[in-house]
N, C-alpha and C. Protein backbone atom coordinates (compact mmCIF):
# COMPACT_ATOMS: atom_id res chain seq x y z
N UNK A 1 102.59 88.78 56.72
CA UNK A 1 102.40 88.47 55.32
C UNK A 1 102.21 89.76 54.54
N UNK A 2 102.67 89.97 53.44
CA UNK A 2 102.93 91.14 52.62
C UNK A 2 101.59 91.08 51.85
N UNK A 3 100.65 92.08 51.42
CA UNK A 3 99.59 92.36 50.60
C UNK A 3 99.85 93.14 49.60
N UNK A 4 99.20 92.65 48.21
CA UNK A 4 99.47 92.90 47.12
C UNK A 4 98.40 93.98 46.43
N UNK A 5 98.42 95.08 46.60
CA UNK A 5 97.48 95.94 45.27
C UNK A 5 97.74 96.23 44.50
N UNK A 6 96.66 96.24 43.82
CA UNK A 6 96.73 96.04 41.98
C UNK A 6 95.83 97.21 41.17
N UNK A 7 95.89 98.17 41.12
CA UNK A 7 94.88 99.09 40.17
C UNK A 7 95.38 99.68 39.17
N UNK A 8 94.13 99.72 38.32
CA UNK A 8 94.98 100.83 36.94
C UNK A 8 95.32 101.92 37.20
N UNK A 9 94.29 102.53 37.74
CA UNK A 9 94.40 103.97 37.64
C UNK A 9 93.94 104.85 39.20
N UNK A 10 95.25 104.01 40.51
CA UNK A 10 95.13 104.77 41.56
C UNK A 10 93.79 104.66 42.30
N UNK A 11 93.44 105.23 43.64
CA UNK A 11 92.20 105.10 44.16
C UNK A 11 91.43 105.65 43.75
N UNK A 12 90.87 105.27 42.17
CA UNK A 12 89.94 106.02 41.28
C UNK A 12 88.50 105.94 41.29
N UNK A 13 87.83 104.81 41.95
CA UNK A 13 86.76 104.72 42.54
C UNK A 13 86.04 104.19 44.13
N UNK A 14 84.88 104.70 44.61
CA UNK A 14 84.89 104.30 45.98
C UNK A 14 84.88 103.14 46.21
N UNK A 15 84.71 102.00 45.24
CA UNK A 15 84.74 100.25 45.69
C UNK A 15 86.38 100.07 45.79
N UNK A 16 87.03 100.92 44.89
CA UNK A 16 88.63 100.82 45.11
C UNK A 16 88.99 101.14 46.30
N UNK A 17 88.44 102.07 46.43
CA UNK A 17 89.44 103.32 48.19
C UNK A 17 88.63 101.91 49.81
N UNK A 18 87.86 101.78 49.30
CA UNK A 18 86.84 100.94 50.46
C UNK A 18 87.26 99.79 50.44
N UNK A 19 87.56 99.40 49.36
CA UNK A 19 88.35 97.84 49.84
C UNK A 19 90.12 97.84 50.54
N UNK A 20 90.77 99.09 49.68
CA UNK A 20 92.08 99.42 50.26
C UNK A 20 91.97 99.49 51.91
N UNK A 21 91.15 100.33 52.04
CA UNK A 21 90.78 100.81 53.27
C UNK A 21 90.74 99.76 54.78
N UNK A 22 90.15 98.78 53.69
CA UNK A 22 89.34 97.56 54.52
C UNK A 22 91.05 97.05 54.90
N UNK A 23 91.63 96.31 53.96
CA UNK A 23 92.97 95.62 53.63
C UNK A 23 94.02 95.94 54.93
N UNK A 24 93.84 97.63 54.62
CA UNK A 24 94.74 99.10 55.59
C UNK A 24 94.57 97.78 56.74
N UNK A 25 93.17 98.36 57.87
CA UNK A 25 93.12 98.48 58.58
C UNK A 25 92.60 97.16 59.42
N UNK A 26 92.41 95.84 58.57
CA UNK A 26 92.52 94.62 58.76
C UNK A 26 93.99 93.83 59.37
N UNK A 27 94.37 94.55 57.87
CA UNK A 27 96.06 93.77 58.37
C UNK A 27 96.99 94.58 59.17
N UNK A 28 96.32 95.86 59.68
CA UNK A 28 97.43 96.75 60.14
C UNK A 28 98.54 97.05 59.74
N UNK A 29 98.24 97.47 58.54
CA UNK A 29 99.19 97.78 57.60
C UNK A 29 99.67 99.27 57.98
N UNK A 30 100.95 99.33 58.14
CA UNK A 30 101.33 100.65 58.43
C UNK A 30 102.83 101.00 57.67
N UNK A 31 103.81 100.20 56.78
CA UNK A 31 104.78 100.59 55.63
C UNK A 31 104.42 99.85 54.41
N UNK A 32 103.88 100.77 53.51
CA UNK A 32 103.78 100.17 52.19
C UNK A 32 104.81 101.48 50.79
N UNK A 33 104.85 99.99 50.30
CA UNK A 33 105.86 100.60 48.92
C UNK A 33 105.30 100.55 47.80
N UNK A 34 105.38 101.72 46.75
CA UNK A 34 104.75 101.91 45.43
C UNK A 34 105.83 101.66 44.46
N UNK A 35 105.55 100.39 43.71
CA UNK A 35 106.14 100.42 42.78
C UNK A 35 106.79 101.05 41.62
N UNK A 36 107.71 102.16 41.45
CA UNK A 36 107.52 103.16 40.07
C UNK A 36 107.97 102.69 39.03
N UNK A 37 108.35 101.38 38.88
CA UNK A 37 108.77 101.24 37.64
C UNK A 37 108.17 101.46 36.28
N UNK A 38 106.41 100.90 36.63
CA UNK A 38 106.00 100.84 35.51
C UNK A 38 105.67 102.27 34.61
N UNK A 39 106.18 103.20 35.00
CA UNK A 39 106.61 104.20 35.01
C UNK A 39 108.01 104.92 34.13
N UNK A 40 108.42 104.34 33.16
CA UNK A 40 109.85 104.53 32.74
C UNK A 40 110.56 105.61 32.52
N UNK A 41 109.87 107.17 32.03
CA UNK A 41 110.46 107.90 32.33
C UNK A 41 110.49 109.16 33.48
N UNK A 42 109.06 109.05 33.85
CA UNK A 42 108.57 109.57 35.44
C UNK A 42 108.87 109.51 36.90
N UNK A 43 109.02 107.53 36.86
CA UNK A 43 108.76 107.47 37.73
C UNK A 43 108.52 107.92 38.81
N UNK A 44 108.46 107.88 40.37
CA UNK A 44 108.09 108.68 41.52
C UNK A 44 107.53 109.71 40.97
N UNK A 45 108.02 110.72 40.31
CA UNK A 45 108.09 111.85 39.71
C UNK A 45 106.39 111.89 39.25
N UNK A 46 105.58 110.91 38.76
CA UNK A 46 104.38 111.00 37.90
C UNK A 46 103.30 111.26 38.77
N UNK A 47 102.74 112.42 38.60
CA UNK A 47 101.64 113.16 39.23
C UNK A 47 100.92 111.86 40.08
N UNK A 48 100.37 110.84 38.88
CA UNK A 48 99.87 109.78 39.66
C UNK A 48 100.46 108.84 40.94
N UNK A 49 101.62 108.92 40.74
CA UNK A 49 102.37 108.26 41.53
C UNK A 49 102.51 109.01 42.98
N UNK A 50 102.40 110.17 42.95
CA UNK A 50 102.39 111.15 43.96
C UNK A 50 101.29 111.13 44.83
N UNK A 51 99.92 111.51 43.29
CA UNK A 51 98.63 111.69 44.47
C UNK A 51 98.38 109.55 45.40
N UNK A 52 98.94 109.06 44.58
CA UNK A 52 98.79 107.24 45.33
C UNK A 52 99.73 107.97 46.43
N UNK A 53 100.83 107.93 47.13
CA UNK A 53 101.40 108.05 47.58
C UNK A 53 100.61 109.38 48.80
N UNK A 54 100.20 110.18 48.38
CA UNK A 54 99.36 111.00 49.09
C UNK A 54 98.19 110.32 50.22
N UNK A 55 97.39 109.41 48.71
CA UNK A 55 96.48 108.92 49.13
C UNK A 55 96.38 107.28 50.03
N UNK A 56 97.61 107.18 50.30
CA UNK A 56 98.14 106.24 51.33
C UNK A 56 97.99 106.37 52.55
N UNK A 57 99.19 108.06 52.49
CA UNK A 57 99.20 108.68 53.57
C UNK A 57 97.50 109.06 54.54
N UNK A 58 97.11 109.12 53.79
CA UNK A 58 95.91 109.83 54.06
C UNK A 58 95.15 108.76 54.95
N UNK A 59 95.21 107.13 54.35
CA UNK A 59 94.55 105.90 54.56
C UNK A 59 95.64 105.62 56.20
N UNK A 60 96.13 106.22 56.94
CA UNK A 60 97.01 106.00 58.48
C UNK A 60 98.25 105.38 58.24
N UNK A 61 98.53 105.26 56.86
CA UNK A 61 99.58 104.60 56.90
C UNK A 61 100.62 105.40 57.14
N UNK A 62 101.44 104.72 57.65
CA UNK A 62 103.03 105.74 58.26
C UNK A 62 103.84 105.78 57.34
N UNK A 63 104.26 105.04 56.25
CA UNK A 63 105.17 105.11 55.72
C UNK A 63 105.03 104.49 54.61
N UNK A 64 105.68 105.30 53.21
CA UNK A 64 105.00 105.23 51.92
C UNK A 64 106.01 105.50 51.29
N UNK A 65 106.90 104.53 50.27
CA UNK A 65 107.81 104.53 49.64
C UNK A 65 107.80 103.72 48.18
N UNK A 66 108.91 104.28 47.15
CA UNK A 66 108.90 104.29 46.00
C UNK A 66 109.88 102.99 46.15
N UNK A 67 110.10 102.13 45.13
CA UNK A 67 110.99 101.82 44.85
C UNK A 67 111.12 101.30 43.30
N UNK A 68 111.93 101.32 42.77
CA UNK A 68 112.10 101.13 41.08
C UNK A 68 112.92 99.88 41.02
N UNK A 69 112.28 98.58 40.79
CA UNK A 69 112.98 97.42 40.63
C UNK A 69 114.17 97.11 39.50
N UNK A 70 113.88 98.31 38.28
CA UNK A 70 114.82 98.33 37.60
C UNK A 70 116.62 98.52 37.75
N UNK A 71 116.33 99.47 38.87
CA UNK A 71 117.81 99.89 39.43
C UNK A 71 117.98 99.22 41.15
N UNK A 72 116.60 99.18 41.63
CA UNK A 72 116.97 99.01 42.88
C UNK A 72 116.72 97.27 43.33
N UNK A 73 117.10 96.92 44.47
CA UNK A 73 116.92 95.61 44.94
C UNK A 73 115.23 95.20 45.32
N UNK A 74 114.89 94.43 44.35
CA UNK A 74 113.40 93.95 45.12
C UNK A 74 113.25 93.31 45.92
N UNK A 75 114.38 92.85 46.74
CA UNK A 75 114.27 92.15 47.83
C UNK A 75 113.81 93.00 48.79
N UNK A 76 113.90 94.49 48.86
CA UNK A 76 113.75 95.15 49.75
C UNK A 76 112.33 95.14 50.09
N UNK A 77 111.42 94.40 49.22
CA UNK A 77 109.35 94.75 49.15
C UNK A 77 109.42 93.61 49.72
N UNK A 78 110.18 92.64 50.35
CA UNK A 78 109.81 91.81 51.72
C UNK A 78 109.82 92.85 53.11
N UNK A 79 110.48 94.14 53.26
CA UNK A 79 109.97 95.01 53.99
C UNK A 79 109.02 95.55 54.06
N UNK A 80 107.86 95.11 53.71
CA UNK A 80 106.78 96.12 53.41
C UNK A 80 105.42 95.52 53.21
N UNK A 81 104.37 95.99 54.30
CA UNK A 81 103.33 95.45 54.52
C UNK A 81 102.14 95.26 53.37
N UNK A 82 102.46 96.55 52.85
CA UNK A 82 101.53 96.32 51.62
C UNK A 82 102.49 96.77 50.00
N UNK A 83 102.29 96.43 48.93
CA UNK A 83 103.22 96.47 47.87
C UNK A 83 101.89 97.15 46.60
N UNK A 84 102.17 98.17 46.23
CA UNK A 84 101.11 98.63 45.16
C UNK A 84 101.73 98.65 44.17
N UNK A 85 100.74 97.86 42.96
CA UNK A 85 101.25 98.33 41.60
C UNK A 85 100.12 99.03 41.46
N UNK A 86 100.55 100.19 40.32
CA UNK A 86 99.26 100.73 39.57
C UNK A 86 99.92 100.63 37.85
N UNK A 87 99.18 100.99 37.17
CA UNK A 87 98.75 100.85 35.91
C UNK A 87 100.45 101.41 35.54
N UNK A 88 100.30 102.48 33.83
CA UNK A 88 101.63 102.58 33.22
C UNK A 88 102.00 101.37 32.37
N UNK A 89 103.32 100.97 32.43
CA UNK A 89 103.51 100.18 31.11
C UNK A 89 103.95 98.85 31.72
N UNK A 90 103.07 97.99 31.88
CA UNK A 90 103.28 97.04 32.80
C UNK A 90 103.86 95.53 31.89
N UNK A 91 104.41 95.72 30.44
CA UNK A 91 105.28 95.09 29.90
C UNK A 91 106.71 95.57 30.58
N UNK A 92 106.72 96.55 30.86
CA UNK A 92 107.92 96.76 30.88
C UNK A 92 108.05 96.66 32.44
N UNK A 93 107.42 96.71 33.29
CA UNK A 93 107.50 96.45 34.79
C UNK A 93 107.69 94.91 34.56
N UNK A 94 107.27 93.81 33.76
CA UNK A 94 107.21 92.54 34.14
C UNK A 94 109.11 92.46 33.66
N UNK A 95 109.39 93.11 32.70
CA UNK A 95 110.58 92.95 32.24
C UNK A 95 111.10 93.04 33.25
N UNK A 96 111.42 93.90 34.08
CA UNK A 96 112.51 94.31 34.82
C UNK A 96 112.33 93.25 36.62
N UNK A 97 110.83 92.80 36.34
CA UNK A 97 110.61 91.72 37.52
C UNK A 97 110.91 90.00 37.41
N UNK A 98 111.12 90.28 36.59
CA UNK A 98 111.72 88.46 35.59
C UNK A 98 112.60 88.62 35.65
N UNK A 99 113.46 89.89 35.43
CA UNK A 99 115.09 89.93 35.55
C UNK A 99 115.70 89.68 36.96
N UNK A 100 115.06 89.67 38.28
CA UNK A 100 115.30 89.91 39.36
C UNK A 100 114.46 88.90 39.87
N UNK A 101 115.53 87.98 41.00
CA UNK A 101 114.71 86.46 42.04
C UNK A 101 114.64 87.14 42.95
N UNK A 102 113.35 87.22 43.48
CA UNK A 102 112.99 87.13 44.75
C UNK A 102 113.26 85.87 45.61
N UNK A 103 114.16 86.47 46.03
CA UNK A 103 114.49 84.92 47.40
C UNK A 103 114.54 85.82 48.90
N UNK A 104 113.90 84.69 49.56
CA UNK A 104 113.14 85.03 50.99
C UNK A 104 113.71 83.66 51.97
N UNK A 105 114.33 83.71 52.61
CA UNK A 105 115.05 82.68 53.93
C UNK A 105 114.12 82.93 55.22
């Protein structure tokens, strides 16, 4: 089963990093993907998006990837144990997630 995080602003406090943590190493989570969309002209690229992506790595996870639902297939975040959104312009992330069905067989 795929797990969903949700923060504004990255692992910005210790009740944040401690519950991630918990999530990590409960579900044995070891490929998770960062959303960059909400992100429109940065994406991956945004400092924040980097140090999350850092700070993944850091949490044992093996593998830590971007993907931008705007251009790319969201079917592909059924690969992936854990799915992070963080903060940015999250009108415009819902836009580009309404445009796109998730279908799962």
């Amino acid at each position: 089963m795929n797990k969903l995080l949700l923060t504004a602003f990255g692992f910005s406090t210790p009740k944040i990093i401690n519950v991630a943590q918990k999530m990590i190493q409960e579900n044995k989570i070891t490929k998770a993907c960062i959303i960059s969309t909400s992100w429109p002209k940065e994406k991956e690229k945004h400092p924040q998006m980097q140090q999350i992506k850092r700070d993944l790595l850091s949490m044992n996870i093996q593998q830590v990837d971007f993907l931008d639902v705007e251009f790319e297939d969201a079917n592909k975040l059924f690969d992936y144990d854990l799915i992070f959104l963080n903060g940015g312009y999250p009108f415009y992330l819902l836009h580009y997630i309404k445009k796109v069905v998730l279908i799962r067989f």
